[in-house]
C-alpha atoms as a PDB file:
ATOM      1  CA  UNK A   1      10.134 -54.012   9.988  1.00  0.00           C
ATOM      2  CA  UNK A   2      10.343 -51.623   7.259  1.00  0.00           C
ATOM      3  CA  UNK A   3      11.266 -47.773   8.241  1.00  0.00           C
ATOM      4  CA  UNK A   4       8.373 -46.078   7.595  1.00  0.00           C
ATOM      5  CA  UNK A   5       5.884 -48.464   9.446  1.00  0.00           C
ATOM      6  CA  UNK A   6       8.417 -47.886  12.536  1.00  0.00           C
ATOM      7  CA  UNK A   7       8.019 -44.528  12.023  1.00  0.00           C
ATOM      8  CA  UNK A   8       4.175 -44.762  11.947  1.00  0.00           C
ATOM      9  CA  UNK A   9       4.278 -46.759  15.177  1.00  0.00           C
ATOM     10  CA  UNK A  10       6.277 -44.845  16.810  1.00  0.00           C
ATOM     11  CA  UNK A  11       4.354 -41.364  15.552  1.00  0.00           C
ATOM     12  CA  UNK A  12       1.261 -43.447  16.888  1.00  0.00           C
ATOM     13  CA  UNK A  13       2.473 -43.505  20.225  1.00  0.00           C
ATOM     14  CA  UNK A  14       3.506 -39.718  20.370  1.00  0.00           C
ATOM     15  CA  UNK A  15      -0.292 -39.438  19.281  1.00  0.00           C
ATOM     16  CA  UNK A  16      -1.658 -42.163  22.015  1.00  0.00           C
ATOM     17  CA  UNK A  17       0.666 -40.199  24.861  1.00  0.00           C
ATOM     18  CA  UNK A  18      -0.555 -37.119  23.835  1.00  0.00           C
ATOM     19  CA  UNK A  19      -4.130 -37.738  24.089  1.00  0.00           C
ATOM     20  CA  UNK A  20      -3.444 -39.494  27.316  1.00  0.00           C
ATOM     21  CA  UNK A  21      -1.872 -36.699  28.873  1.00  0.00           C
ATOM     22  CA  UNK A  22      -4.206 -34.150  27.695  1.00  0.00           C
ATOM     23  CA  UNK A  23      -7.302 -36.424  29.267  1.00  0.00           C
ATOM     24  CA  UNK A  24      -5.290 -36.792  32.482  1.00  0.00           C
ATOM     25  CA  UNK A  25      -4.533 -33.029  32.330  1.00  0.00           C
ATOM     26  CA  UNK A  26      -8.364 -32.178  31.843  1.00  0.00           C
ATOM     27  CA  UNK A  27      -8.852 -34.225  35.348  1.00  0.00           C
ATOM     28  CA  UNK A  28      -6.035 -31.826  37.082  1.00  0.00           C
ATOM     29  CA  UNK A  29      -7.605 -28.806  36.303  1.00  0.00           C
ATOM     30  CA  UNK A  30     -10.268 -28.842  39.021  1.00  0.00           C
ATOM     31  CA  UNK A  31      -7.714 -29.869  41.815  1.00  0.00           C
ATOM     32  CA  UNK A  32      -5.335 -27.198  40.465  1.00  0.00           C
ATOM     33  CA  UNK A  33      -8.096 -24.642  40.275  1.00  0.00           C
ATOM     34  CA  UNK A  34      -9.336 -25.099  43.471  1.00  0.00           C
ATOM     35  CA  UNK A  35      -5.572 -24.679  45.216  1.00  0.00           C
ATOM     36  CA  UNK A  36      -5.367 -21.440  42.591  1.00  0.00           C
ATOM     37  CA  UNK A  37      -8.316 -20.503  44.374  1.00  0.00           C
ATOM     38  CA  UNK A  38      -7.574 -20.864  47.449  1.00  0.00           C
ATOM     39  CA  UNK A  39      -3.908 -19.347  47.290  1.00  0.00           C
ATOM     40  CA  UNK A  40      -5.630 -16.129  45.522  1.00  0.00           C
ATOM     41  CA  UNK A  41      -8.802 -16.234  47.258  1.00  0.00           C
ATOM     42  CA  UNK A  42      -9.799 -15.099  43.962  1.00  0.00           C
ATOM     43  CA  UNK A  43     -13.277 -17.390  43.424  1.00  0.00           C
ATOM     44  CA  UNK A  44     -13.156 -18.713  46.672  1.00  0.00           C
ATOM     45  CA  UNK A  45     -15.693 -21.720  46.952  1.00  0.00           C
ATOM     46  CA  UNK A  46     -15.957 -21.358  50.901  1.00  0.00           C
ATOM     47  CA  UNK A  47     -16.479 -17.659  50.740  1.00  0.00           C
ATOM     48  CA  UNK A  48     -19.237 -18.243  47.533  1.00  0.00           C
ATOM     49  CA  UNK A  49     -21.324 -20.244  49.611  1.00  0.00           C
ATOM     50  CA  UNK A  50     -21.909 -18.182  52.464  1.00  0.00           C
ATOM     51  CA  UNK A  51     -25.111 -16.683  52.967  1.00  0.00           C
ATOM     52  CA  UNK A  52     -25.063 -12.882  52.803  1.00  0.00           C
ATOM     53  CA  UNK A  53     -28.134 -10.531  54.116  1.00  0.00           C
ATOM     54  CA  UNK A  54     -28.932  -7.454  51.923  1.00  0.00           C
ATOM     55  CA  UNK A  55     -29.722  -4.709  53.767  1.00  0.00           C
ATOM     56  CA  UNK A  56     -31.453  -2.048  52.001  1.00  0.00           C
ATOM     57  CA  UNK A  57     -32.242   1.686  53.169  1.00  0.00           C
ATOM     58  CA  UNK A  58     -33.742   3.155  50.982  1.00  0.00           C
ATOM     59  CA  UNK A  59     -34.113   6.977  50.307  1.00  0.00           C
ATOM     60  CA  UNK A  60     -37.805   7.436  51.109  1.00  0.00           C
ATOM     61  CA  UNK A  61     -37.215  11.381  50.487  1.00  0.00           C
ATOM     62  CA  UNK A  62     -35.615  10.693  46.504  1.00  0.00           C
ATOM     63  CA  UNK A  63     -37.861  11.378  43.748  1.00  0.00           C
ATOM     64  CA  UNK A  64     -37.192   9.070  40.479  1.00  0.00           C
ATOM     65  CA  UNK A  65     -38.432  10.462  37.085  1.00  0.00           C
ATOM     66  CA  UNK A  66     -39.827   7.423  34.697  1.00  0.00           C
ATOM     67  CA  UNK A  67     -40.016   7.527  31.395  1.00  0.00           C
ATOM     68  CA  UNK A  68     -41.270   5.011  29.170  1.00  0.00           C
ATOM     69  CA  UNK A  69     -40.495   5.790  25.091  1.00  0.00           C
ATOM     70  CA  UNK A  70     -42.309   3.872  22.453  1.00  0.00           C
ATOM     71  CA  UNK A  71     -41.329   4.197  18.838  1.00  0.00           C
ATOM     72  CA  UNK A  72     -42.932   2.267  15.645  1.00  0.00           C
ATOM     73  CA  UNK A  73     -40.333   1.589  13.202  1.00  0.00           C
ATOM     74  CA  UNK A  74     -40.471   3.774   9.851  1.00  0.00           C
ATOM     75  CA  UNK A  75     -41.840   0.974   7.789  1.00  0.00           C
ATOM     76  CA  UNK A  76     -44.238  -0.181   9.805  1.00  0.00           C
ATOM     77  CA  UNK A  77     -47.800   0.412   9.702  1.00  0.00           C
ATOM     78  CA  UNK A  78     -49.660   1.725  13.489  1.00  0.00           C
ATOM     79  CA  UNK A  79     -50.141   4.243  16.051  1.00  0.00           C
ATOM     80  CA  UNK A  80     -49.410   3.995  19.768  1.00  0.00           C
ATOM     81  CA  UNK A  81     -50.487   6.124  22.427  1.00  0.00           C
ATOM     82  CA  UNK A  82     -48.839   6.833  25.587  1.00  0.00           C
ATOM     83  CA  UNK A  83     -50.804   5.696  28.765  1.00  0.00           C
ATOM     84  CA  UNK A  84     -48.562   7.265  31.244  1.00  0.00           C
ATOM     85  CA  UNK A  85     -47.044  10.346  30.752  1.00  0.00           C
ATOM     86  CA  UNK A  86     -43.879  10.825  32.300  1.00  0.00           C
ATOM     87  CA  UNK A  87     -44.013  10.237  36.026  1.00  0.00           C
ATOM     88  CA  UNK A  88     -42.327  11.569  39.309  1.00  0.00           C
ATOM     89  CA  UNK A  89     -41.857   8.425  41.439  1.00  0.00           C
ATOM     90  CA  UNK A  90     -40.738   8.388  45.385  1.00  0.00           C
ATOM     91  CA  UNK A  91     -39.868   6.308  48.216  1.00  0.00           C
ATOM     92  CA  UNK A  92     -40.615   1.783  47.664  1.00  0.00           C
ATOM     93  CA  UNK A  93     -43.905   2.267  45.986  1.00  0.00           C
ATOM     94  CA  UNK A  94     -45.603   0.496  42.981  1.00  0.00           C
ATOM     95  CA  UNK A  95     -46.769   2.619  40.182  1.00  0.00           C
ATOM     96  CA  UNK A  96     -48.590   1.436  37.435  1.00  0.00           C
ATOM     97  CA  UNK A  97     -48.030   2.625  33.442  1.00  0.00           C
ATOM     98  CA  UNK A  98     -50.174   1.404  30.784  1.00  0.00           C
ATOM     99  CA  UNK A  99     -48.663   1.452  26.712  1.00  0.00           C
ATOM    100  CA  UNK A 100     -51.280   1.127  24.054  1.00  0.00           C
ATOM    101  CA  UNK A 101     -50.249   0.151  20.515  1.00  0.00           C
ATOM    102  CA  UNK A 102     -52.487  -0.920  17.847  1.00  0.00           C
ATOM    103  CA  UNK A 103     -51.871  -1.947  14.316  1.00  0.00           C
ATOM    104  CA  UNK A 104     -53.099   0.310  12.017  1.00  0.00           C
ATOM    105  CA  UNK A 105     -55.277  -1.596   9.332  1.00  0.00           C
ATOM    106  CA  UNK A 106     -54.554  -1.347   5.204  1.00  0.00           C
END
């Protein structure tokens, strides 16, 4: 056998060993995460899954102000017109705002 196919065969191998190990290596990361995991408790699966309640107070006495800003672009061509005005919102309650904007015709 010639030198340079030897050396082709045996680059071929490094190649064939490399992918090999880097497939394997892909398969190890989950284990390895998971112990990583678990030694850190950073991203703990266990911990992830368990169901948490949200409890909410919430201020009834706090007063929100809403404001809802609508601005055309310079180039383009319409109006709008502000349904709601800005609004003084308190305590869990729905309020309703309404936003007009119509194209202005050429």
């Amino acid at each position: 056998m010639s030198d340079p196919r030897r050396a082709n065969r045996h680059l071929l191998w490094q190649l064939l060993a490399m992918a090999a190990g880097s497939f394997g290596f892909g398969f190890a990361l989950v284990p390895l995460y998971n112990v990583l995991c678990s030694v850190t408790g950073y991203g703990d699966q266990a911990k992830l899954l368990e169901r948490v309640q949200a409890v909410e107070h919430p201020d009834v006495n706090r007063t929100v102000k809403v404001e809802f800003l609508a601005d055309i672009a310079s180039a383009a061509t319409g109006s709008s017109a502000r349904g709601a005005h800005p609004r003084r919102a308190s305590g869990p309650a729905l309020h309703r705002a309404v936003l007009r904007a119509q194209p202005q015709r050429a």
